[in-house]
Each structure stands twice: as structure tokens, then as C-alpha cells.
Protein backbone atom coordinates (compact mmCIF):
# COMPACT_ATOMS: atom_id res chain seq x y z
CA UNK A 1 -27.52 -37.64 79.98
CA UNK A 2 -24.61 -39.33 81.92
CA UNK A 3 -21.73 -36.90 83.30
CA UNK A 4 -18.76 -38.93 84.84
CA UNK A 5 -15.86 -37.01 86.77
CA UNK A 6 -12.38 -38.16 87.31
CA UNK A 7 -9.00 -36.25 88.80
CA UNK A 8 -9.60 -36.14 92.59
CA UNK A 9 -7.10 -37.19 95.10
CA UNK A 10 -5.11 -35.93 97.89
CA UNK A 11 -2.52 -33.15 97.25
CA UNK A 12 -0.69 -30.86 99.38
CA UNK A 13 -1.42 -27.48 99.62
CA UNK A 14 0.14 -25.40 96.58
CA UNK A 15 -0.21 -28.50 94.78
CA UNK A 16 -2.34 -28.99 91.52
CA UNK A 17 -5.20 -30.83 90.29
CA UNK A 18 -6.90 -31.40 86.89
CA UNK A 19 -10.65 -32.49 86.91
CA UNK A 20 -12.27 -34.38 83.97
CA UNK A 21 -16.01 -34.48 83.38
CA UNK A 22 -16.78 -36.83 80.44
CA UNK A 23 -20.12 -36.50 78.84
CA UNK A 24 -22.49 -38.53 76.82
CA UNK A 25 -26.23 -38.85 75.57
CA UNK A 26 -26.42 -34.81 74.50
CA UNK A 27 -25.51 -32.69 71.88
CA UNK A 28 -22.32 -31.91 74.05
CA UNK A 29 -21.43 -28.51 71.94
CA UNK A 30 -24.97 -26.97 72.38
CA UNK A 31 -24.91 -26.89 76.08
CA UNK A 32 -23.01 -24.52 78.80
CA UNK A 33 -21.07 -26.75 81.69
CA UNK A 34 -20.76 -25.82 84.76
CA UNK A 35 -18.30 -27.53 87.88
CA UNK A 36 -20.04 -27.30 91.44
CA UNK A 37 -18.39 -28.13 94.73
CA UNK A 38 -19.99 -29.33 97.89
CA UNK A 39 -17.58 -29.05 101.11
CA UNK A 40 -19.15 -31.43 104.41
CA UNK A 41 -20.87 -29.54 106.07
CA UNK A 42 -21.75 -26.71 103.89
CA UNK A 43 -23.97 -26.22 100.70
CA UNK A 44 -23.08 -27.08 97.49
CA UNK A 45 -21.69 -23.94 95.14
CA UNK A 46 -20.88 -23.05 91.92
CA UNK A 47 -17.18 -23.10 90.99
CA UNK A 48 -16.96 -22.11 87.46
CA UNK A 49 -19.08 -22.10 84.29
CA UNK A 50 -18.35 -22.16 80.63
CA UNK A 51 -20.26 -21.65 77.19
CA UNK A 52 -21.15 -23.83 74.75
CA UNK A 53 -18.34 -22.75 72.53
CA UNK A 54 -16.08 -21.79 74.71
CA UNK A 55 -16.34 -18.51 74.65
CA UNK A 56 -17.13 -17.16 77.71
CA UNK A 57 -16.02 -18.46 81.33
CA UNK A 58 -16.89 -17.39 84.78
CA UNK A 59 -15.64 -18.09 88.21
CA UNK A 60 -16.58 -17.58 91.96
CA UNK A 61 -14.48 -14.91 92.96
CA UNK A 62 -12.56 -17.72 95.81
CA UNK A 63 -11.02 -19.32 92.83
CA UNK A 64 -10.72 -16.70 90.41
CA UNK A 65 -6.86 -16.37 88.95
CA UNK A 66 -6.26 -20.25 90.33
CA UNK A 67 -8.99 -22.35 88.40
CA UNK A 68 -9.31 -22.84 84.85
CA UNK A 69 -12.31 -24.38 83.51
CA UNK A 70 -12.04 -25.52 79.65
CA UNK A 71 -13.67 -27.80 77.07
CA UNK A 72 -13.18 -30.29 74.44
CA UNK A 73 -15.89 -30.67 71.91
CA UNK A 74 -14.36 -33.26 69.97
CA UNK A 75 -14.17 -35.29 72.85
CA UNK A 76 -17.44 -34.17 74.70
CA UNK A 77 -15.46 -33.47 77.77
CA UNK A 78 -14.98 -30.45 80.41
CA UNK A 79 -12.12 -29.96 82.06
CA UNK A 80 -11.01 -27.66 85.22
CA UNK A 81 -7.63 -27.06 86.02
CA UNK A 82 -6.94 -26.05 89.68
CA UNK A 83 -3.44 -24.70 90.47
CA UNK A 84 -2.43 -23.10 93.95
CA UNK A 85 -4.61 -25.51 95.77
CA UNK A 86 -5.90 -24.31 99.27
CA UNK A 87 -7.55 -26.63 102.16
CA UNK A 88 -10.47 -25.15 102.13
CA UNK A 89 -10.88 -26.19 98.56
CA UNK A 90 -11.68 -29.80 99.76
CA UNK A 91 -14.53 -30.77 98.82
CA UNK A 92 -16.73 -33.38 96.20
CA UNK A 93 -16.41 -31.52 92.97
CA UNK A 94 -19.68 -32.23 90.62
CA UNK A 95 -19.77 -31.79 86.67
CA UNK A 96 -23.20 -30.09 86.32
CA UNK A 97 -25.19 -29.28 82.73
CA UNK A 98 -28.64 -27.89 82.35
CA UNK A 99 -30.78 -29.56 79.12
CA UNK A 100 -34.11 -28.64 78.25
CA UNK A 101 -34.40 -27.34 81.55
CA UNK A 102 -33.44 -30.53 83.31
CA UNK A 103 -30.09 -29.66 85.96
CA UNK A 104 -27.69 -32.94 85.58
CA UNK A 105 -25.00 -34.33 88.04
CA UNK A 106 -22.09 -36.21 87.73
CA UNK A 107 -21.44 -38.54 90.71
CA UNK A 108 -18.43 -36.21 92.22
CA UNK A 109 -15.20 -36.83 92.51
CA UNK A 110 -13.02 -36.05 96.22
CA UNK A 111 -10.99 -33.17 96.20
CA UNK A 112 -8.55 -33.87 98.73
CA UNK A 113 -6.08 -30.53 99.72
CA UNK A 114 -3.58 -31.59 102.94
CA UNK A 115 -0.75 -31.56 104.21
């Protein structure tokens, strides 16, 4: 299982972002994904979550109405869309999945909200 994340950077506050987690070496469509984040300093939490299909989605409530989390099965990849951007969103953001049991991490990308 290999999850790589891309999107980070600096942006101002109000500003968005679009994360990318590409995936490989599962069967991509079977599995819920999940985006973590990990601030310095703190522990690492879950930001949103979304089925297999699609279907279902849910968000911790500090980014609920701002983040979108989505998915492409065609192209094995999650996505999460974060509008309204706040500082205390900075953080590493981490594509997470959970196969057979086994949790999987991406290597995190920076997350970057300043003015």
C-alpha cells in the first residue's frame, strides 16, 4: 500500500487549498479514506473520512461547512478541498486508509495558513 499526498503550501488566511492523496497497491474502491492532520505540538486528528463509494462523508466539527473531502475511483485518488482557510489549520495533513486491519500513512504534506 503506498499513499502519496500533494497540495500543501503557504496561503493566506481566507485563502484555499486542494489536497491530493494518490493511491496504489489496493483495491482502491473497496476501502474508506480518511485525511488526518497533525499540528507541532499537538496530536495528530482526524479531519474527514469518506466511504468506499462515496457515499457517506464525515468531518470534525472545526472544519465542518469549509472542507470537502471527495474521491476518484477511476483514478484511485482522494481529494480534500479546504476553502476559508484559518491559521490554526496549519498543520502536516496525512492521507490515511485502513486494509485488512493494517492503518496506512501517506508521508504528509505542509499545510501552511499565514499572513
Amino acid at each position: 500500500v503506498t499513499l502519496v499526498e500533494s497540495g500543501g503550501g503557504l496561503v493566506q488566511p481566507g485563502g484555499s487549498l486542494r489536497l491530493s492523496c494518490a493511491a496504489s497497491g489496493f483495491t482502491f474502491n473497496v476501502y474508506g479514506m480518511s485525511w488526518y492532520r497533525q499540528a507541532p505540538g499537538k496530536e495528530r486528528e482526524l479531519v474527514a473520512r469518506i466511504s468506499s463509494a462515496g457515499g457517506r462523508t464525515n468531518y470534525a466539527d472545526s472544519v465542518k461547512g469549509r472542507f470537502t473531502i471527495s474521491r476518484d475511483n477511476a483514478k484511485n485518488t482522494v481529494y480534500l478541498q479546504m476553502n476559508s482557510l484559518k491559521p490554526e489549520d496549519t498543520a502536516v495533513y496525512y492521507c490515511n486508509t485502513k486494509v485488512r486491519g493494517d492503518d496506512y500513512w501517506g508521508q504528509g504534506t505542509q499545510v501552511t495558513v499565514s499572513s
